[in-house]
PDB file of N, CA and C in Angstrom:
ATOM      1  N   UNK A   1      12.682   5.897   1.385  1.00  0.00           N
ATOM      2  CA  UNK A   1      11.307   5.624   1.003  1.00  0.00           C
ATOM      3  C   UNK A   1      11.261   5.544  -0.520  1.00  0.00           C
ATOM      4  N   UNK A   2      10.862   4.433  -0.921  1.00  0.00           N
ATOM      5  CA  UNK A   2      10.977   4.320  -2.572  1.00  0.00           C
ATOM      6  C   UNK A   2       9.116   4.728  -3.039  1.00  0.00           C
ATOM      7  N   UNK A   3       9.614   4.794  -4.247  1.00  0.00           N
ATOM      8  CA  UNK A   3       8.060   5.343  -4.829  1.00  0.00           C
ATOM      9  C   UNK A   3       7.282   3.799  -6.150  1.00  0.00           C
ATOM     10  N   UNK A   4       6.692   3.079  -5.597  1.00  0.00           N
ATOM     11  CA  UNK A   4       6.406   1.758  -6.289  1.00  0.00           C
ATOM     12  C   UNK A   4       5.567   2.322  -7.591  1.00  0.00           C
ATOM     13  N   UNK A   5       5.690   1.452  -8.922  1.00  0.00           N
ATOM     14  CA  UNK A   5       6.146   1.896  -9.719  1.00  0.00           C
ATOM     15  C   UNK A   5       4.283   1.144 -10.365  1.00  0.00           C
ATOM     16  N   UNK A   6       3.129   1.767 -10.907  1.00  0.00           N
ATOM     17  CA  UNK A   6       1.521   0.958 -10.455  1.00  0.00           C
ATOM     18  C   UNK A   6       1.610   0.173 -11.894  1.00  0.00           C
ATOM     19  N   UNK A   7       1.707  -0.523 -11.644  1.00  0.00           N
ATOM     20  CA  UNK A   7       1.288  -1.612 -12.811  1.00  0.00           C
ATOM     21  C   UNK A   7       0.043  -1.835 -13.411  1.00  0.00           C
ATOM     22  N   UNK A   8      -0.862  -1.587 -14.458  1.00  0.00           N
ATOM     23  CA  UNK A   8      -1.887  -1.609 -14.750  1.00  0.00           C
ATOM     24  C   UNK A   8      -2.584  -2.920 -15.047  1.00  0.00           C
ATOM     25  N   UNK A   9      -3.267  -3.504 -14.912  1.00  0.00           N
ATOM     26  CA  UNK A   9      -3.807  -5.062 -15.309  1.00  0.00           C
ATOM     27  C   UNK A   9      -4.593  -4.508 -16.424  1.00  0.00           C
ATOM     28  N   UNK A  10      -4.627  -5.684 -17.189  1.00  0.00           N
ATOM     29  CA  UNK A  10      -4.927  -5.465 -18.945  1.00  0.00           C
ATOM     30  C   UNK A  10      -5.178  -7.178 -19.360  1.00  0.00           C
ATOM     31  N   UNK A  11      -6.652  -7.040 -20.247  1.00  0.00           N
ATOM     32  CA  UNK A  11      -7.231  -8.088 -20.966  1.00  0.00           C
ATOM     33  C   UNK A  11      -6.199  -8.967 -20.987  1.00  0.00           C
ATOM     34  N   UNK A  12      -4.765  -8.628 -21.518  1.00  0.00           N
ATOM     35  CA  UNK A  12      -4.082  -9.339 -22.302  1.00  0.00           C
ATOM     36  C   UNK A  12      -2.954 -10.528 -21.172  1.00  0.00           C
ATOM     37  N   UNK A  13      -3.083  -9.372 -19.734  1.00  0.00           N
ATOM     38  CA  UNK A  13      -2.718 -10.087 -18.649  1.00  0.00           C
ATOM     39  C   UNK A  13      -1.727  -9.594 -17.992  1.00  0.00           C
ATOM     40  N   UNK A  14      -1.303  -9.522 -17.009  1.00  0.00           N
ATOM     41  CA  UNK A  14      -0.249  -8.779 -16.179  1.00  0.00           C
ATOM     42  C   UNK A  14       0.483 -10.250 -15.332  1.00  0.00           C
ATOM     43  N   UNK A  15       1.501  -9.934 -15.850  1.00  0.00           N
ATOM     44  CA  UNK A  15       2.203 -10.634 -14.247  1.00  0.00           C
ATOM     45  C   UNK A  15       3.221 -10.118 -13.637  1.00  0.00           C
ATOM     46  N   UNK A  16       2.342  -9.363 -12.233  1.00  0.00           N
ATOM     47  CA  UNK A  16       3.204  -8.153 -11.623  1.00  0.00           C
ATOM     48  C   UNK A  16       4.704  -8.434 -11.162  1.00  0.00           C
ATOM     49  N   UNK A  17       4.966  -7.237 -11.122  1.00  0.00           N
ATOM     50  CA  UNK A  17       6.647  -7.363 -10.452  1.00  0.00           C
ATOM     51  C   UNK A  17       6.292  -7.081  -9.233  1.00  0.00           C
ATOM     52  N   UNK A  18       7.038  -7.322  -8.202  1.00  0.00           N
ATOM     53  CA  UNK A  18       6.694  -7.330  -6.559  1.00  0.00           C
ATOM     54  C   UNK A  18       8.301  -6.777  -6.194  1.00  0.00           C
ATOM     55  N   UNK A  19       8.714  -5.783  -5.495  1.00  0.00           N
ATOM     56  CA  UNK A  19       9.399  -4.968  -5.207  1.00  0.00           C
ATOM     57  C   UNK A  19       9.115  -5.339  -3.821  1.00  0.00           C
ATOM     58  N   UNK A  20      10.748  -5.080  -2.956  1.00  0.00           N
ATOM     59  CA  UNK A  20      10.950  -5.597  -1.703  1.00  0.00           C
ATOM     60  C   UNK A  20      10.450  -3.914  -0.785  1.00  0.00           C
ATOM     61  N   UNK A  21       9.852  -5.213   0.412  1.00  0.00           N
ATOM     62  CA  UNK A  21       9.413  -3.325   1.208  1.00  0.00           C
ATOM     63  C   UNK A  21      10.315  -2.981   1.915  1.00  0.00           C
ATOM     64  N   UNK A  22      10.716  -1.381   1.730  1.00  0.00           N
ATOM     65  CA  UNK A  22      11.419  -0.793   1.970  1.00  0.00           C
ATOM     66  C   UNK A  22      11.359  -0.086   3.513  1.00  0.00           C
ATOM     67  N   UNK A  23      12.343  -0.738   4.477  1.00  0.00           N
ATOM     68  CA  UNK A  23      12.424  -0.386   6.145  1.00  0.00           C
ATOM     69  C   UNK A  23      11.981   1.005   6.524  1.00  0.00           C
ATOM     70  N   UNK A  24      12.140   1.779   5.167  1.00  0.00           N
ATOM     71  CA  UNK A  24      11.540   3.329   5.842  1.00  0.00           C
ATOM     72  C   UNK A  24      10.385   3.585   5.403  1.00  0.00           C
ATOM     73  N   UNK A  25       9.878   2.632   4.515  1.00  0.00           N
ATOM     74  CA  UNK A  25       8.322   2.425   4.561  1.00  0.00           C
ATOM     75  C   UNK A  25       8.297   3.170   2.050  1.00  0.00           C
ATOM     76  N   UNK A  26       7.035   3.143   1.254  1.00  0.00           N
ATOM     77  CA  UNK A  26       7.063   3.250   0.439  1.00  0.00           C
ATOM     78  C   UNK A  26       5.493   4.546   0.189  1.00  0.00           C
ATOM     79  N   UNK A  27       5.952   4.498  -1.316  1.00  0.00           N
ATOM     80  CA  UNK A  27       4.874   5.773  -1.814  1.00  0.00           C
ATOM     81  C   UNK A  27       3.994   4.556  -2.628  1.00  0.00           C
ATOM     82  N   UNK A  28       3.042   5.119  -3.050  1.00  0.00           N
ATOM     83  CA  UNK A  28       1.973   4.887  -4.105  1.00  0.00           C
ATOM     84  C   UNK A  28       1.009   5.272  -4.071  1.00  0.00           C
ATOM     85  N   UNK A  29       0.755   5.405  -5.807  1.00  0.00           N
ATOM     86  CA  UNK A  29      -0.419   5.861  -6.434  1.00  0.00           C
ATOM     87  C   UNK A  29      -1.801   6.333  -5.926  1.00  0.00           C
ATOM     88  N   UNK A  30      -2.552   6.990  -5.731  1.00  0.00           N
ATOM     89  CA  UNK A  30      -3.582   6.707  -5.641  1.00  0.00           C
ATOM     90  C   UNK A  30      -5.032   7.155  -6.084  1.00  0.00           C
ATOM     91  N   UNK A  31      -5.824   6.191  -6.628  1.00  0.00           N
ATOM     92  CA  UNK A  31      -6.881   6.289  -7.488  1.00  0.00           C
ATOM     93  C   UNK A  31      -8.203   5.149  -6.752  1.00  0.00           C
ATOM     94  N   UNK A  32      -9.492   5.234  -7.521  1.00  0.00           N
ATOM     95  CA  UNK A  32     -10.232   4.603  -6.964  1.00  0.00           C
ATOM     96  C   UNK A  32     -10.311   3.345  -7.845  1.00  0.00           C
ATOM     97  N   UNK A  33      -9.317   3.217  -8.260  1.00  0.00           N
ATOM     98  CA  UNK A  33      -8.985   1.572  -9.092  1.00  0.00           C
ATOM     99  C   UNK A  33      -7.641   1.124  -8.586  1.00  0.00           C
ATOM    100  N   UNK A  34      -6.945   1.948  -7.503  1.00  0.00           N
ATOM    101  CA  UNK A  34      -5.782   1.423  -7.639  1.00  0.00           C
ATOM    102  C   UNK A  34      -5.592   0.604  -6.082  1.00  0.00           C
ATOM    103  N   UNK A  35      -4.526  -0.725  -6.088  1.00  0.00           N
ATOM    104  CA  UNK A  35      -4.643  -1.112  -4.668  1.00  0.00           C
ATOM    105  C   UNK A  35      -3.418  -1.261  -4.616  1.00  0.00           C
ATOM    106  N   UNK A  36      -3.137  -2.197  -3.722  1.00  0.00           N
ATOM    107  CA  UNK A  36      -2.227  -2.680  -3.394  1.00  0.00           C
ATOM    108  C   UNK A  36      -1.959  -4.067  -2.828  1.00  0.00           C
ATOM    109  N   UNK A  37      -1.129  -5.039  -3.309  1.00  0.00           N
ATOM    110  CA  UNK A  37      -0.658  -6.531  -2.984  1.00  0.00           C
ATOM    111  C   UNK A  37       0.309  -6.543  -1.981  1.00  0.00           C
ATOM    112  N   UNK A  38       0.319  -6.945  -1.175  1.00  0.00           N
ATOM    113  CA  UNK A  38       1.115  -7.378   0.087  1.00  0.00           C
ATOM    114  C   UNK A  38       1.332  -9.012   0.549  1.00  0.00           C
ATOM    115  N   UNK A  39       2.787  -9.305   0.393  1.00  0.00           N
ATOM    116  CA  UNK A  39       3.100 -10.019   0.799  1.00  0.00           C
ATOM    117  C   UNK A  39       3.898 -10.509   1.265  1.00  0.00           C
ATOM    118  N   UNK A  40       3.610 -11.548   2.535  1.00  0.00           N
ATOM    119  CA  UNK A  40       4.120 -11.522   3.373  1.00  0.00           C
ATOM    120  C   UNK A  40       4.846 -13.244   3.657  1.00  0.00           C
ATOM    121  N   UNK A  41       6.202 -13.220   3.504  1.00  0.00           N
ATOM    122  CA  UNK A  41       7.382 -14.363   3.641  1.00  0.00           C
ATOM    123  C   UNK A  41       7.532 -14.771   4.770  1.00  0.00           C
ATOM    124  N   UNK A  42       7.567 -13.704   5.977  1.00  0.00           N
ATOM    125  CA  UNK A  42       7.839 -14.160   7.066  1.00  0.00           C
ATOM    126  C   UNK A  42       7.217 -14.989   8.206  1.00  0.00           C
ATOM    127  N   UNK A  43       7.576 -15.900   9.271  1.00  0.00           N
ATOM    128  CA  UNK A  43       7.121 -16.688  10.195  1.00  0.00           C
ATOM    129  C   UNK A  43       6.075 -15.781  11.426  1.00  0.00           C
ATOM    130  N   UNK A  44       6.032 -14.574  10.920  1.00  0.00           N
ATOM    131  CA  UNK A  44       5.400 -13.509  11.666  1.00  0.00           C
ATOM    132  C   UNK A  44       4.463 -12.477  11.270  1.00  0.00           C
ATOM    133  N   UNK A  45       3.047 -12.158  11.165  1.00  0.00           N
ATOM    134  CA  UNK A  45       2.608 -11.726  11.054  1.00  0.00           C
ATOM    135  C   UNK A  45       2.936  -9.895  10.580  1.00  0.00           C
ATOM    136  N   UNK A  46       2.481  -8.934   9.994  1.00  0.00           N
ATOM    137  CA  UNK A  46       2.941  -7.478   9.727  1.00  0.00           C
ATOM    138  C   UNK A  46       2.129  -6.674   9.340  1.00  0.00           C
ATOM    139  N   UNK A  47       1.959  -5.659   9.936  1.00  0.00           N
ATOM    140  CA  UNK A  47       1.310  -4.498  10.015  1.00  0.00           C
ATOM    141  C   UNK A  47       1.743  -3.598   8.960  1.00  0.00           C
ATOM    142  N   UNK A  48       0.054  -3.636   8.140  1.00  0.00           N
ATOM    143  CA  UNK A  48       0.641  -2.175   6.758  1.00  0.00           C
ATOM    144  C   UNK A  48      -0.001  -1.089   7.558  1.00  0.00           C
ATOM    145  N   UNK A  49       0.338   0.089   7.570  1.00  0.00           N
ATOM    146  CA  UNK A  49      -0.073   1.199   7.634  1.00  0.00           C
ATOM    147  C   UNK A  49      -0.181   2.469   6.339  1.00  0.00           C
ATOM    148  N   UNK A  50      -1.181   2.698   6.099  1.00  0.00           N
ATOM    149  CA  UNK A  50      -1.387   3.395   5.229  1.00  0.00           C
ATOM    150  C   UNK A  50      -1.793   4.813   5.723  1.00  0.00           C
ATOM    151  N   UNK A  51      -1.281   5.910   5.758  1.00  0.00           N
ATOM    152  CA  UNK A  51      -1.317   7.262   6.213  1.00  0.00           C
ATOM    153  C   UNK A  51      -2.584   7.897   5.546  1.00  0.00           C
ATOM    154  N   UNK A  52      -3.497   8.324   6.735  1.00  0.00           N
ATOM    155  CA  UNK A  52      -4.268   9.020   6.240  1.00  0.00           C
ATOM    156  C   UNK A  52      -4.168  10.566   6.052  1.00  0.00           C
ATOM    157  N   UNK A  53      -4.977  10.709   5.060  1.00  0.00           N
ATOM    158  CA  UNK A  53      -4.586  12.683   5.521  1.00  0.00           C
ATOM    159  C   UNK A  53      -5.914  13.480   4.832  1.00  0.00           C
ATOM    160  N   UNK A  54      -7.159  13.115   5.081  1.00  0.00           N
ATOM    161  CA  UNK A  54      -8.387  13.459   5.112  1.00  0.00           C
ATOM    162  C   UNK A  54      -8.750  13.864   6.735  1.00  0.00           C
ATOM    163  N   UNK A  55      -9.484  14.667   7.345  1.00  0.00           N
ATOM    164  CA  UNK A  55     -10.363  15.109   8.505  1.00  0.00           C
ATOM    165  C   UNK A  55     -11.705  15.053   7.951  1.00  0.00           C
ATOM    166  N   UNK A  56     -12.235  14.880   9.072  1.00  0.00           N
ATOM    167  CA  UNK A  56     -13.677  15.224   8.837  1.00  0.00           C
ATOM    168  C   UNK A  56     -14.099  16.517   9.977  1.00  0.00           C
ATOM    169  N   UNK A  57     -14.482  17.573   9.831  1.00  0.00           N
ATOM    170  CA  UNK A  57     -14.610  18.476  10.700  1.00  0.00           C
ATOM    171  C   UNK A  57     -13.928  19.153  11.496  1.00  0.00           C
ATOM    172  N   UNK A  58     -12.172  19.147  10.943  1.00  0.00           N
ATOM    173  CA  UNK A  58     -11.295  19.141  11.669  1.00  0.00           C
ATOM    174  C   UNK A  58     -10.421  18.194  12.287  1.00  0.00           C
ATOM    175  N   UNK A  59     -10.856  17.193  12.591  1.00  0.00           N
ATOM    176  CA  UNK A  59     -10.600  16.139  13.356  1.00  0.00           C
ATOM    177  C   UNK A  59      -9.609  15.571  12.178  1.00  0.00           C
ATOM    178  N   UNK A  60      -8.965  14.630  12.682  1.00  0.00           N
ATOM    179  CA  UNK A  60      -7.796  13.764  11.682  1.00  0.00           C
ATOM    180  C   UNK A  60      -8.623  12.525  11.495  1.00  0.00           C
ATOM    181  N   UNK A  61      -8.435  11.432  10.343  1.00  0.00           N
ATOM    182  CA  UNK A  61      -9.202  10.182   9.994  1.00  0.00           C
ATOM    183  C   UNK A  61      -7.907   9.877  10.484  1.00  0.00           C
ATOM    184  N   UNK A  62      -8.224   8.456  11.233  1.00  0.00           N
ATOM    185  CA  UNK A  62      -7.634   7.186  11.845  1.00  0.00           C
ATOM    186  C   UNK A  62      -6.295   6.450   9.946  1.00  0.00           C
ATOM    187  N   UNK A  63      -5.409   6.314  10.560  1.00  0.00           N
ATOM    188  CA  UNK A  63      -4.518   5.621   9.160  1.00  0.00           C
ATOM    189  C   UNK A  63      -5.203   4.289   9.157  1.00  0.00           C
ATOM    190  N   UNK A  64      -4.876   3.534   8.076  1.00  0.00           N
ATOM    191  CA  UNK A  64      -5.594   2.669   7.953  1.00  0.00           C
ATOM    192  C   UNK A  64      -4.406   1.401   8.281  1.00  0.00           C
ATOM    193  N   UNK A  65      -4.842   0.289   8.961  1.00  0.00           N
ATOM    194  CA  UNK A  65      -3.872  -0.377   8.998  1.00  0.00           C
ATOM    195  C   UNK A  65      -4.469  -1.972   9.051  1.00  0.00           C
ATOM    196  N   UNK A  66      -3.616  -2.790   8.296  1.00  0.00           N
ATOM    197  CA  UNK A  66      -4.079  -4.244   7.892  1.00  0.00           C
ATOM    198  C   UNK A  66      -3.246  -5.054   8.346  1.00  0.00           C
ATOM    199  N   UNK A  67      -3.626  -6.301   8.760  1.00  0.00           N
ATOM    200  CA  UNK A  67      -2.662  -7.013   9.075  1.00  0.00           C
ATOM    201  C   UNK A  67      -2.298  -7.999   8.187  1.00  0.00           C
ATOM    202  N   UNK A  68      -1.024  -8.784   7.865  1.00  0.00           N
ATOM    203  CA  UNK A  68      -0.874  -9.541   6.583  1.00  0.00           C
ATOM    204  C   UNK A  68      -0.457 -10.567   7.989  1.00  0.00           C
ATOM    205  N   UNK A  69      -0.680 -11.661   7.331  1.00  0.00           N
ATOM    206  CA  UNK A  69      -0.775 -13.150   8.468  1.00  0.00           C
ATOM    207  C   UNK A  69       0.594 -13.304   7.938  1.00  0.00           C
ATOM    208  N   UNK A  70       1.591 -14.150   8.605  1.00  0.00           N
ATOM    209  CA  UNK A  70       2.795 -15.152   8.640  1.00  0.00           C
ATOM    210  C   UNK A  70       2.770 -15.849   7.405  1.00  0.00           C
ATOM    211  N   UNK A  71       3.567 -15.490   5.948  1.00  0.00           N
ATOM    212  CA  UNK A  71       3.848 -17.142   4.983  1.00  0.00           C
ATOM    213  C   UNK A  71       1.832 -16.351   4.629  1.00  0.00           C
ATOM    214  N   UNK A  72       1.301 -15.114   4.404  1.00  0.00           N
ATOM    215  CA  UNK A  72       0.153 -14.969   3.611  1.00  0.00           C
ATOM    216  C   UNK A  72       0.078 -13.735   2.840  1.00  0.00           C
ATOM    217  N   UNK A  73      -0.616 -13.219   2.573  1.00  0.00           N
ATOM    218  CA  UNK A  73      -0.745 -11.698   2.091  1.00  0.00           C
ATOM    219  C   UNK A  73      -2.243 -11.302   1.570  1.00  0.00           C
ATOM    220  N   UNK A  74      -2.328 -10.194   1.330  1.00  0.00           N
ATOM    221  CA  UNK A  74      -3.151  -9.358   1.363  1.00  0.00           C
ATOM    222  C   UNK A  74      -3.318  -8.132   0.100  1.00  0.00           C
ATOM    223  N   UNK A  75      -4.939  -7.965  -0.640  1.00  0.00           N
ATOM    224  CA  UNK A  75      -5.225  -7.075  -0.926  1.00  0.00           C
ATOM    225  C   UNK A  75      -5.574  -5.998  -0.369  1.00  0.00           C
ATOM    226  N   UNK A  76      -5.583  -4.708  -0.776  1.00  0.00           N
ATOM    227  CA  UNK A  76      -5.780  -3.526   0.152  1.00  0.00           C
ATOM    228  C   UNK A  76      -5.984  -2.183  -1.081  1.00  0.00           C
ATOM    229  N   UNK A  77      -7.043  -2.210  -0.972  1.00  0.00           N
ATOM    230  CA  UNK A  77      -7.657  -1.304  -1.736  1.00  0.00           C
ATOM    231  C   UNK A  77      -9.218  -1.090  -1.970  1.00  0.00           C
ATOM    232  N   UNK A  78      -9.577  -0.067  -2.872  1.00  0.00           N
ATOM    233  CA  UNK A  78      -9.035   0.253  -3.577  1.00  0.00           C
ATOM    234  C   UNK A  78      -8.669   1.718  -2.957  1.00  0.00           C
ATOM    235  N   UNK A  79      -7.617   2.506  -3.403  1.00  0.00           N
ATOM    236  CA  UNK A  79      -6.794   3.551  -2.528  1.00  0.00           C
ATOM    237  C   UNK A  79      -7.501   4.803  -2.732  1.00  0.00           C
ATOM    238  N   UNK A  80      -8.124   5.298  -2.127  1.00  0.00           N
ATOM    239  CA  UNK A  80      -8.998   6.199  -2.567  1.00  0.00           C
ATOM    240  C   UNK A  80      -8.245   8.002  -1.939  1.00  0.00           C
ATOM    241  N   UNK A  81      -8.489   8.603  -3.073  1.00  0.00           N
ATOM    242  CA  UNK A  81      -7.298   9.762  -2.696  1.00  0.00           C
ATOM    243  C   UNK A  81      -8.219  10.191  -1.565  1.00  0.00           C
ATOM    244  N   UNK A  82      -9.165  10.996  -1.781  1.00  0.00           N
ATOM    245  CA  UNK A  82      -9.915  11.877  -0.452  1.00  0.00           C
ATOM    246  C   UNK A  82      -9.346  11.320   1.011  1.00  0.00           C
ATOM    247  N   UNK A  83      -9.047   9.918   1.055  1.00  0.00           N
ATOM    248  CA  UNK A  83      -8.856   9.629   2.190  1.00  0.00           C
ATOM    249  C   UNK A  83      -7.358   9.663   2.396  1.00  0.00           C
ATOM    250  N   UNK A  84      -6.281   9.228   1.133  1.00  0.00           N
ATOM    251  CA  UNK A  84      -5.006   8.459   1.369  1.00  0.00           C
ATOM    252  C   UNK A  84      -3.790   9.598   0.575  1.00  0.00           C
ATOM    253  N   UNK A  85      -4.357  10.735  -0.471  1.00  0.00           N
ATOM    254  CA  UNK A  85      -3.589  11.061  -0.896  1.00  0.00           C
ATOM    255  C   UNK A  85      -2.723  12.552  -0.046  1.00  0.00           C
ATOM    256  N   UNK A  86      -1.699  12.485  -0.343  1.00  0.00           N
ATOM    257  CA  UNK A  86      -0.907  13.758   0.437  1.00  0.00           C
ATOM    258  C   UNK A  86      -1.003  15.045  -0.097  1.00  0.00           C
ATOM    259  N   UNK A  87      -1.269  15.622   0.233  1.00  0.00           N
ATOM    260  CA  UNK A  87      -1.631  17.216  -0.440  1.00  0.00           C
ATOM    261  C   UNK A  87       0.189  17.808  -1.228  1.00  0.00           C
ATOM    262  N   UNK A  88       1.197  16.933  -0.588  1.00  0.00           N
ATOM    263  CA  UNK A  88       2.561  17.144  -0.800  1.00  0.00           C
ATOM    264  C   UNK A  88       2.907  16.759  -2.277  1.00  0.00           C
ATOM    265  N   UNK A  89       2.723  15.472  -2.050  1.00  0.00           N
ATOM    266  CA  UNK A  89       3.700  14.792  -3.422  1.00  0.00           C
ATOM    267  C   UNK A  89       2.063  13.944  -3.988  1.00  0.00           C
ATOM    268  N   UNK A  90       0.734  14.053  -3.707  1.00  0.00           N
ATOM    269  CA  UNK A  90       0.121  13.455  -4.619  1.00  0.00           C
ATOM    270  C   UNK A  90       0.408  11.929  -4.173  1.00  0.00           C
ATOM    271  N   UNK A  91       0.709  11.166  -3.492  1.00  0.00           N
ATOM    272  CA  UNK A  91       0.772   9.678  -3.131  1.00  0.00           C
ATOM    273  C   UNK A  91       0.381   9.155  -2.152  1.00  0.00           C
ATOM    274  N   UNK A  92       0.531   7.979  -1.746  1.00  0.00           N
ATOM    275  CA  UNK A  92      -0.203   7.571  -0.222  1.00  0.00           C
ATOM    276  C   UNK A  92       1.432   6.960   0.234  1.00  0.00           C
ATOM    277  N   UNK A  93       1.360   7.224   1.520  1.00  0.00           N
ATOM    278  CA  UNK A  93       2.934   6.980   2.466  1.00  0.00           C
ATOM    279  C   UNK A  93       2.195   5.649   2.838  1.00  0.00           C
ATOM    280  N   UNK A  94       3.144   4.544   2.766  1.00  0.00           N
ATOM    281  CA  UNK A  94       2.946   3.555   3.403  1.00  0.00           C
ATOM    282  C   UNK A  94       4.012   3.061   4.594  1.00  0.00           C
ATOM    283  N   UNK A  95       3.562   2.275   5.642  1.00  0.00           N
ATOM    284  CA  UNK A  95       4.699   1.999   6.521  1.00  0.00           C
ATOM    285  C   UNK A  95       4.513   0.819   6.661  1.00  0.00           C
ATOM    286  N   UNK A  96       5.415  -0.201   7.373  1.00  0.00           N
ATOM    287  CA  UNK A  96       5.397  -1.166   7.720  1.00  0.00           C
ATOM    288  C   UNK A  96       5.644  -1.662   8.857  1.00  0.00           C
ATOM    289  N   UNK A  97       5.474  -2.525   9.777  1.00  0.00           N
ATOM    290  CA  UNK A  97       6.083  -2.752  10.911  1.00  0.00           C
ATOM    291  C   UNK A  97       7.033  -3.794  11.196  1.00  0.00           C
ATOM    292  N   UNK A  98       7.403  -4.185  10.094  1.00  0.00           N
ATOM    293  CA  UNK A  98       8.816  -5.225   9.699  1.00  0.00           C
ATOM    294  C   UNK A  98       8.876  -5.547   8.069  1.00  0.00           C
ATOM    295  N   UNK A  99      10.112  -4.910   7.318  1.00  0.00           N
ATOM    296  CA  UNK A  99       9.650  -5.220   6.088  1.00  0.00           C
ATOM    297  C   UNK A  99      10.643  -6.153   5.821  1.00  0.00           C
ATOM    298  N   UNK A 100      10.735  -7.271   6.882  1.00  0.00           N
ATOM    299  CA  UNK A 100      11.795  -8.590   6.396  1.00  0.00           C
ATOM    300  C   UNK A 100      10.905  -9.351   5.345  1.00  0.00           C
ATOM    301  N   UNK A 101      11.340  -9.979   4.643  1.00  0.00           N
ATOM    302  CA  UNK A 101      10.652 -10.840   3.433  1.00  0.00           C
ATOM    303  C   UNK A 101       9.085 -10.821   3.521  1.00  0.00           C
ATOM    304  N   UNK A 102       9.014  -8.773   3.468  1.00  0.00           N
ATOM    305  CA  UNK A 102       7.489  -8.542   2.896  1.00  0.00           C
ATOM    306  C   UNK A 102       7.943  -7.997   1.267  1.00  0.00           C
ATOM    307  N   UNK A 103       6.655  -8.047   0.395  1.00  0.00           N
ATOM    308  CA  UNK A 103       7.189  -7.899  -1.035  1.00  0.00           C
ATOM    309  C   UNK A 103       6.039  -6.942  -1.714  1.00  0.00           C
ATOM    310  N   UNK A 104       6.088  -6.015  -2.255  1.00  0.00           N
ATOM    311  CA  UNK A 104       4.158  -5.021  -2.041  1.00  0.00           C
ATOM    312  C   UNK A 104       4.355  -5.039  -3.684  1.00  0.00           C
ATOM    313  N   UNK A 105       3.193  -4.793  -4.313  1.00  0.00           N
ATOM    314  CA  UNK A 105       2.980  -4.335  -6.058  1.00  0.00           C
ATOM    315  C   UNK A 105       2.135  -3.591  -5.571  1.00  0.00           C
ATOM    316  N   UNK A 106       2.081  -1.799  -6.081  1.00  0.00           N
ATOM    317  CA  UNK A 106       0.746  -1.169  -6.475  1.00  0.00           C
ATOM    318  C   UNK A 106       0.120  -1.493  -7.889  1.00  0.00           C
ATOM    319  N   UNK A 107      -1.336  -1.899  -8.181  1.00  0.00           N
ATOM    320  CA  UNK A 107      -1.697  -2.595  -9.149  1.00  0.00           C
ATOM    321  C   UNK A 107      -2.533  -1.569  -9.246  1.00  0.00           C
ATOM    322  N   UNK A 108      -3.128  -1.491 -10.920  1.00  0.00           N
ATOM    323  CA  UNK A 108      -4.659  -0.704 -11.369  1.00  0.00           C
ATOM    324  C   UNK A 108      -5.389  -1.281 -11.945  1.00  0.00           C
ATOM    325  N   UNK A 109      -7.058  -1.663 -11.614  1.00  0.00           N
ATOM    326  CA  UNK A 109      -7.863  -2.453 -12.653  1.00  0.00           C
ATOM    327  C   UNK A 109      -8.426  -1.434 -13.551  1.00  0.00           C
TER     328      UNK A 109
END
């Protein structure tokens, strides 16, 4: 599990690096500016899963999960800790459900 590395966007301009997703799934940041880019190479559709670890009343919140279309991709944010961050390491666990030519940036506005 690698830990993606948040790139900040700035007046002056960003042009993110995109890091390959990693089969045992990745970490990142999380803030209420921060998201995440997903994208997706393959002829097949892919499931992000983003681990929740907020309850409400006891109960567990549902993980959050998006689908990125075939040859499209996807924003996903913004990552909001109350809901996404781990009481462990401070990050949000992400998974994937095929990370063949998927490519993710955590970004911050």
């Amino acid at each position: 599990m690698a830990t993606l590395t948040t790139q900040a966007i700035a007046l002056a301009g960003l042009n993110p690096t995109y890091s390959p997703a990693t089969g045992g799934g990745d970490k990142c940041e999380v803030g209420d500016r921060n998201f995440l880019h997903v994208k997706n190479g393959a002829g097949s559709p892919v499931t992000v899963t983003l681990t929740a670890t907020a309850s409400v009343r006891g109960q567990a919140v549902s993980n959050l999960t998006v689908s990125v279309p075939a040859s499209g991709e996807r924003m996903i944010g913004p990552l909001q800790p109350d809901l996404l961050q781990s009481p462990v390491d401070s990050l949000c666990a992400i998974g994937y459900s095929s990370a063949t030519s998927v490519t993710v940036a955590s970004l911050r506005i």
